[in-house]
Protein backbone atom coordinates (compact mmCIF):
# COMPACT_ATOMS: atom_id res chain seq x y z
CA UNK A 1 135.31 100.03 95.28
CA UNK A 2 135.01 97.97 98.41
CA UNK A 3 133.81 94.52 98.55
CA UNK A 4 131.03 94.90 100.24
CA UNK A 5 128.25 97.28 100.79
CA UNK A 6 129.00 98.21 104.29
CA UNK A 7 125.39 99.56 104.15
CA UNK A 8 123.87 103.11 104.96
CA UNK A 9 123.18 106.44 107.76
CA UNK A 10 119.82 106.76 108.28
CA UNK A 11 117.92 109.13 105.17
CA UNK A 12 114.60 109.04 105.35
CA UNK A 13 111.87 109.01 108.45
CA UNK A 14 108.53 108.64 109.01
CA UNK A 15 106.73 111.10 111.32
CA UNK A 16 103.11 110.23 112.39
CA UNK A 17 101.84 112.65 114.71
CA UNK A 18 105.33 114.41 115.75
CA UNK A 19 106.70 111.08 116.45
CA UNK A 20 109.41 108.91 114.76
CA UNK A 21 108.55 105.65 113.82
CA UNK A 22 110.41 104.00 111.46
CA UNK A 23 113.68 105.31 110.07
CA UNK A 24 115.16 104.64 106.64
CA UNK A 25 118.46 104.01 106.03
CA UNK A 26 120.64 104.02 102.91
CA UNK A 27 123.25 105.56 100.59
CA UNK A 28 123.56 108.52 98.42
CA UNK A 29 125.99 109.93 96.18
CA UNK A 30 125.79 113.24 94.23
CA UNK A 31 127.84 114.51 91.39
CA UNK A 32 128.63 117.67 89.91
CA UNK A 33 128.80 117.98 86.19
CA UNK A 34 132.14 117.31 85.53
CA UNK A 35 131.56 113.70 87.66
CA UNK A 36 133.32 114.86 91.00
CA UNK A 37 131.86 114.14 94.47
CA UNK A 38 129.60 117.31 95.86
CA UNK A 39 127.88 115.15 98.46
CA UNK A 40 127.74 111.49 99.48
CA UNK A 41 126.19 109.93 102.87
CA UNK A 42 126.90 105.91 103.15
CA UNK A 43 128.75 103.46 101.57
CA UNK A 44 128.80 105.34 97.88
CA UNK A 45 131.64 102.71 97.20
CA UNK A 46 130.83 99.46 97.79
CA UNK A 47 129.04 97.32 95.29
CA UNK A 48 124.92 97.05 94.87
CA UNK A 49 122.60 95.74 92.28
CA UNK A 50 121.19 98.75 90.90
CA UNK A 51 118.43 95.73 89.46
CA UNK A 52 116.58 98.19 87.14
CA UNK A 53 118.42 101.37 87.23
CA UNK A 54 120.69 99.21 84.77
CA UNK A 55 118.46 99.01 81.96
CA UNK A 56 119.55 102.42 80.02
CA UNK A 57 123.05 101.01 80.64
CA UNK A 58 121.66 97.25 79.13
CA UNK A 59 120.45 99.11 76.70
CA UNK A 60 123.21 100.81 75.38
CA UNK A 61 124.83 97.62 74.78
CA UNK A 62 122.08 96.39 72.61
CA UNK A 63 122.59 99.05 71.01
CA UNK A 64 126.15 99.09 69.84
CA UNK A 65 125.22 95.04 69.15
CA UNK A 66 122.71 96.19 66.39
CA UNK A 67 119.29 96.58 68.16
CA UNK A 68 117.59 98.67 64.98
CA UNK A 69 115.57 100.16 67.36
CA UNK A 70 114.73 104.18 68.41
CA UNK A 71 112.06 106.92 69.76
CA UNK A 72 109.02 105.06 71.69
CA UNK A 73 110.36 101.28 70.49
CA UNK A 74 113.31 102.08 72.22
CA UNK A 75 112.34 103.90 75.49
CA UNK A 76 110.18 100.54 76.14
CA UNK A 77 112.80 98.50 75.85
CA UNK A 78 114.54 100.42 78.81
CA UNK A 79 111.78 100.11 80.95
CA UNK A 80 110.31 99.43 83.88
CA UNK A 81 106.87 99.74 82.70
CA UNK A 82 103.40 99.45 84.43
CA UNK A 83 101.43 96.98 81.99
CA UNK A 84 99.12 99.23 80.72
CA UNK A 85 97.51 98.84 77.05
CA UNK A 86 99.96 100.60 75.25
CA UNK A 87 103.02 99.26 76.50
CA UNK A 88 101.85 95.79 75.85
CA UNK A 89 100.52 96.76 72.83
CA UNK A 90 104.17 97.91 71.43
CA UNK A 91 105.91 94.94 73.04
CA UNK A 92 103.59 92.94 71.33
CA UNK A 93 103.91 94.67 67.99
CA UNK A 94 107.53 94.63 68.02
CA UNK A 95 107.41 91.04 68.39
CA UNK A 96 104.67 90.39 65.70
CA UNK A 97 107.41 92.18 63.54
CA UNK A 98 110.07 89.77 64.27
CA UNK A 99 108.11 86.70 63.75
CA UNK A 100 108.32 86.15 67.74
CA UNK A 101 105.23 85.98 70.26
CA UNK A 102 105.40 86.60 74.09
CA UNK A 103 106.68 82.73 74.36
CA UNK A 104 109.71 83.46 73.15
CA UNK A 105 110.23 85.71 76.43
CA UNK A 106 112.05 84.50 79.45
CA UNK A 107 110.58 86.85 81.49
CA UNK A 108 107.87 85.30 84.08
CA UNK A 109 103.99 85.97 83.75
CA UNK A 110 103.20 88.66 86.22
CA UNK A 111 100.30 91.53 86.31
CA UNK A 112 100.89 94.97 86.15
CA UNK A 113 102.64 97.54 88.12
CA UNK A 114 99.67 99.83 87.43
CA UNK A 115 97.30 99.54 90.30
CA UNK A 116 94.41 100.51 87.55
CA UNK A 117 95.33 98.39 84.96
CA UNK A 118 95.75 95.68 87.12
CA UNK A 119 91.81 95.75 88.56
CA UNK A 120 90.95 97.11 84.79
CA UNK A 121 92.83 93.80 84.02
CA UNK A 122 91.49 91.05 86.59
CA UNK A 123 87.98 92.74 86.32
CA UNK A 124 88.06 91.86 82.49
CA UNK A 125 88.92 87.98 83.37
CA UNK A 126 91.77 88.50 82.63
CA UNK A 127 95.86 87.24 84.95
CA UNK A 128 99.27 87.53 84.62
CA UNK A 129 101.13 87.16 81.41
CA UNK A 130 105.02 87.59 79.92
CA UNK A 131 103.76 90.57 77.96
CA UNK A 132 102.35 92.72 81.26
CA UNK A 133 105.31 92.09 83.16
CA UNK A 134 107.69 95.09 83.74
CA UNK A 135 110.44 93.96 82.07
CA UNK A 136 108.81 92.81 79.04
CA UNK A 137 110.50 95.63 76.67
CA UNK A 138 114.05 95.06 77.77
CA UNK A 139 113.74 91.04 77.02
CA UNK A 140 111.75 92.12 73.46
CA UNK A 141 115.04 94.43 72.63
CA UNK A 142 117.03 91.52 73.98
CA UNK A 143 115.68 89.13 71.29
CA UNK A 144 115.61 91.45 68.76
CA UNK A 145 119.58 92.14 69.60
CA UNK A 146 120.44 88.76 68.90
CA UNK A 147 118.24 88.56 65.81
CA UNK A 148 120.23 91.58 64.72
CA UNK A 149 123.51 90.23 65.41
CA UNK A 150 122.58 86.71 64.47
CA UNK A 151 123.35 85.46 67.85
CA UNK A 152 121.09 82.50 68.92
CA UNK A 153 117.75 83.28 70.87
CA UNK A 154 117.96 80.35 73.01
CA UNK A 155 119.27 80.97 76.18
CA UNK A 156 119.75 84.76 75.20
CA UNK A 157 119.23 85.78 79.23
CA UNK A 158 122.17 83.67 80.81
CA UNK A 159 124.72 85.30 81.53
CA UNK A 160 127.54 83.03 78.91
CA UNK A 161 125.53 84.07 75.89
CA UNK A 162 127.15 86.65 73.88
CA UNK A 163 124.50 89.07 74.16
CA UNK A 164 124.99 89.23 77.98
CA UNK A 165 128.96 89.11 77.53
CA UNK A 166 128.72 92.51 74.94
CA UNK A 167 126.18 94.02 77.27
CA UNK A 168 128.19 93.30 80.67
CA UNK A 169 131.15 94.86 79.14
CA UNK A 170 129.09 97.74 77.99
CA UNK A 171 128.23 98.36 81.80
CA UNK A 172 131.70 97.78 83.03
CA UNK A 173 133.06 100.94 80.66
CA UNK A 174 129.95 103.02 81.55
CA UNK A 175 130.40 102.38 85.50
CA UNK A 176 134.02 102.28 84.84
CA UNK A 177 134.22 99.28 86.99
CA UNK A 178 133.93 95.73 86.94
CA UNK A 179 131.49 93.72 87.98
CA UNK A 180 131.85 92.88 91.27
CA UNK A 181 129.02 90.38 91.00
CA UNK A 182 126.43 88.73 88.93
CA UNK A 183 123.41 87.74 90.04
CA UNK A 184 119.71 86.94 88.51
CA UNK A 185 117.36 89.38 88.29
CA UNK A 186 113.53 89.25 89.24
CA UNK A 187 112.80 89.11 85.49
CA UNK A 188 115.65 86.61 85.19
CA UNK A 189 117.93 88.21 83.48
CA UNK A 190 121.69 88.82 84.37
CA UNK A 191 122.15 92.29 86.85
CA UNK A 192 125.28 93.04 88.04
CA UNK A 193 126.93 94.77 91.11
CA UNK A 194 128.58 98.05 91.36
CA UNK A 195 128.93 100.75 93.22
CA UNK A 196 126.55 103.97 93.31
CA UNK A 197 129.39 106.58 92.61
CA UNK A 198 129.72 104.07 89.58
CA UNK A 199 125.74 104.12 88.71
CA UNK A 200 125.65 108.16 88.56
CA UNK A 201 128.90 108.54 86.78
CA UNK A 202 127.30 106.34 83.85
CA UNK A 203 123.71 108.20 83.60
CA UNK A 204 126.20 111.28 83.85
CA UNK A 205 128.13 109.88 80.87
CA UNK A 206 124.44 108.84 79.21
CA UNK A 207 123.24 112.54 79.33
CA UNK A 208 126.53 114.12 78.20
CA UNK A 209 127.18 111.87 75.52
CA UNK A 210 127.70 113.17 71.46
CA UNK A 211 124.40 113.46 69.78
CA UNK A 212 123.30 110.55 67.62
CA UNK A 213 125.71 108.19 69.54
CA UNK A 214 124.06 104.68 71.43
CA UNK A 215 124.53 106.35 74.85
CA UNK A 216 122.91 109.43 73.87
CA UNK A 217 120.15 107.64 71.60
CA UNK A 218 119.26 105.71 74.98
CA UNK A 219 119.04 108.81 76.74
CA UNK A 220 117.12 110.90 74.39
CA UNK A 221 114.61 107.98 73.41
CA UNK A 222 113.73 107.89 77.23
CA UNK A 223 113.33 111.70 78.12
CA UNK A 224 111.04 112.34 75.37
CA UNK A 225 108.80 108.96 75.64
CA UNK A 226 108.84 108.99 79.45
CA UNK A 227 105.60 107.16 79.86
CA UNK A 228 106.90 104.43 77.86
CA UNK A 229 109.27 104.07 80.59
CA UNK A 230 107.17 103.57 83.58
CA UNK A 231 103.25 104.68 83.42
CA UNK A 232 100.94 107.08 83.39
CA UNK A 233 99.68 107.22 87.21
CA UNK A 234 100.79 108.96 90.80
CA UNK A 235 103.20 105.98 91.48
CA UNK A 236 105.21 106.50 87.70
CA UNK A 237 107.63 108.30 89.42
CA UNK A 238 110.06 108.50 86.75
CA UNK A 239 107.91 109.72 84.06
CA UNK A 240 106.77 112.30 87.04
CA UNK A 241 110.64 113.51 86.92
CA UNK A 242 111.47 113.44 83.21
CA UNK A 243 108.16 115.30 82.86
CA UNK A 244 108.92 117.58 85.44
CA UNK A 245 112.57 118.18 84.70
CA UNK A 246 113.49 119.00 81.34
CA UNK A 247 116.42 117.08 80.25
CA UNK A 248 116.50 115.05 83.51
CA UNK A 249 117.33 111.29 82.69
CA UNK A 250 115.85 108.85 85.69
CA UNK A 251 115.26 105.04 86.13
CA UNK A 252 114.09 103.24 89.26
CA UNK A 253 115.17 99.84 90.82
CA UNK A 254 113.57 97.53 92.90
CA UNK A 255 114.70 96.80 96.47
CA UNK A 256 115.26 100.89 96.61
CA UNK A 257 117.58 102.21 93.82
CA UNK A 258 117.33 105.21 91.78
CA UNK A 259 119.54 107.51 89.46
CA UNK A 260 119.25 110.46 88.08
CA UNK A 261 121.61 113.23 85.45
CA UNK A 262 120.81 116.21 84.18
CA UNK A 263 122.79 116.94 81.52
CA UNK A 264 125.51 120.09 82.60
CA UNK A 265 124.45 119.47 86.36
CA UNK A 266 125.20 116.48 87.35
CA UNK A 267 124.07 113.09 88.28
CA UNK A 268 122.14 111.15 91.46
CA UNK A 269 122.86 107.72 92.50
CA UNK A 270 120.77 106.37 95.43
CA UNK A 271 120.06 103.15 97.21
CA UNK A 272 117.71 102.51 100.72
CA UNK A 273 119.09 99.72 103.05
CA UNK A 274 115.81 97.80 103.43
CA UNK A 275 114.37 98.10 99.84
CA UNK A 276 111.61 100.17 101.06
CA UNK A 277 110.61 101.97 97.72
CA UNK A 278 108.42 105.07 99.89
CA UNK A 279 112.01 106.29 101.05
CA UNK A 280 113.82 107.12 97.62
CA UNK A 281 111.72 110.33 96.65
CA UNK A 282 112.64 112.53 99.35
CA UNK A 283 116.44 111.25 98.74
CA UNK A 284 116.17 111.86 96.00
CA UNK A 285 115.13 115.46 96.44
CA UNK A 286 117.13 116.16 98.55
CA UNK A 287 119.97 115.18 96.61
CA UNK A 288 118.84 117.44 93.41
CA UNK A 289 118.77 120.54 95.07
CA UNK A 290 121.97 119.98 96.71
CA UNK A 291 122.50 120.24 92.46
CA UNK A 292 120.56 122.88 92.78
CA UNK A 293 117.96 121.70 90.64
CA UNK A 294 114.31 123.52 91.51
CA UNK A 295 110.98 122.90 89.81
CA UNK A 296 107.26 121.71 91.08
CA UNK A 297 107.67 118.12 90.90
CA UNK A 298 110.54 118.22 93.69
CA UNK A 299 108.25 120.26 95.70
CA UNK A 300 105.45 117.19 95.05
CA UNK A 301 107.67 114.37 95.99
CA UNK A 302 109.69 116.20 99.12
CA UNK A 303 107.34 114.16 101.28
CA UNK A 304 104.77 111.85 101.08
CA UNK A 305 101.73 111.58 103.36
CA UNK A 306 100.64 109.14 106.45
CA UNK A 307 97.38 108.94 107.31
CA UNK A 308 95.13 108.03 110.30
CA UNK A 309 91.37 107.61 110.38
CA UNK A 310 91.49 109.47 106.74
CA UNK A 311 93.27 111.94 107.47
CA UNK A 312 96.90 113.14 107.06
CA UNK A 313 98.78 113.17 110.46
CA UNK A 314 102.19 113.22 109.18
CA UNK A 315 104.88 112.70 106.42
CA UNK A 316 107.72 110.17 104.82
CA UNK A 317 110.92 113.06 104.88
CA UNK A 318 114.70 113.57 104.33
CA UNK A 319 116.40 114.00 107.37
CA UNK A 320 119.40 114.85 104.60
């Protein structure tokens, strides 16, 4: 793994009206089932922070710490979700069960993902709170980790505690690399570097793992509650997938990240230059039916639509 991200080709383009506008670039890595390299484009080698794609991998290590959680309570706990009423709802139960409120998070008050619950939201009188923000679930499992282990609370998100020491080595034998950096997240939690070939290989290992073990409880808690893990709408794009795709494990990042595995096909590890979130889809697409993969949803999110004056005059595509 390099030092550095020497940064991407160009992936993705916009097309309004048979002209090119703005061009996308980024990195891309695709494994076959058995982990080797069938396609890359970019620097697949140099370190990124794969910011939320990490969360199954967090996960995992909260897990093997003693996090007594599974099913629905779990898959929230990986997410990235959207703030609607039931995710807040079972972050909110799970800490009512541990004696903890949403004060005892460190994550920041924010609204929701969810363009509807956000109007349903501020249209009630309602603003932005610890329990709508996205990352709500994985700092809930985070305090219930350290109840479980009977680490301290305080302080559980920097990056010293022993929570964040078990769960950074958990990463580094999942990637199979070390850190190359730590840095703060947006929910201000640790996230750390590594490389995209590294990213895939993990979900890879996450999806292939023995039945009943924490890397395979991770992955199976997510596929079958995928709305736990995002939302419910258009713009839930990973529940789209894991609904789409049976057996298909996926997790979004901000600032352009995503990564997929399907388990006895192979994994996806992507990441767009400028963060821009419109330009992972059709990567992404791209890079599953270089797997081979086929089914409706890739045909849904191969491109999406620009429009002038109401009307659709061209598309967001691979050039991959």
């Amino acid at each position: 793994m390099g030092e550095i991200y020497d940064g991407g080709v160009p992936l993705v383009e916009a097309v309004r009206s048979g002209f090119v506008e703005s061009v996308h670039r980024g990195s891309v890595v695709v494994l076959d089932a058995t982990g080797a390299v069938l396609a890359e484009a970019g620097d697949v080698r140099g370190p990124v922070f794969p910011r939320s794609s990490n969360k199954p991998l967090q996960a995992v290590g909260m897990l093997r710490a003693g996090l007594p959680l599974t099913g629905a309570d779990l898959a929230v706990a990986c997410a990235s979700h959207h703030g609607e009423d039931p995710h807040v709802e079972r972050v909110e139960a799970l800490l009512r069960r541990a004696g903890l409120d949403a004060s005892a998070l460190h994550c920041p008050p924010d609204l929701p993902l969810s363009e509807q619950a956000r109007d349903a939201l501020l249209r009630a009188g309602g603003g932005p709170s610890r329990l709508r923000m996205n990352c709500s679930g994985k700092h809930t499992g985070m305090l219930l980790t350290c109840l479980a282990a009977g680490w301290p609370v305080a302080g559980y998100w920097r990056p010293e505690h022993p929570l964040q020491q078990r769960i950074t080595a958990t990463v580094e034998e999942l990637t199979g690399e070390p850190a190359a950096a730590v840095g703060i997240d947006g929910c201000g939690a640790p996230v750390l570097a590594g490389s995209l070939t590294g990213l895939a290989a993990a979900y890879l290992r996450l999806v292939s793992a023995e039945p009943g073990s924490p890397a395979r409880t991770v992955a199976d808690a997510m596929r079958a509650y995928p709305e736990m893990v995002a939302g419910t709408g258009d713009e839930a794009y990973d529940t789209r997938l894991m609904t789409g795709i049976p057996g298909l494990l996926a997790k979004s990042g901000a600032e352009g990240v995503v990564a997929v595995a399907v388990p006895g096909v192979g994994a996806v590890a992507a990441k767009i230059d400028d963060g821009g979130m419109r330009a992972r889809m059709p990567v992404l697409v791209s890079a599953l039916r270089r797997l081979s993969v086929d089914a409706p949803i890739l045909d849904e999110l191969a491109e999406s639509p620009l429009h002038g004056g109401g009307e659709p005059v061209g598309s967001v595509r691979t050039r991959w």
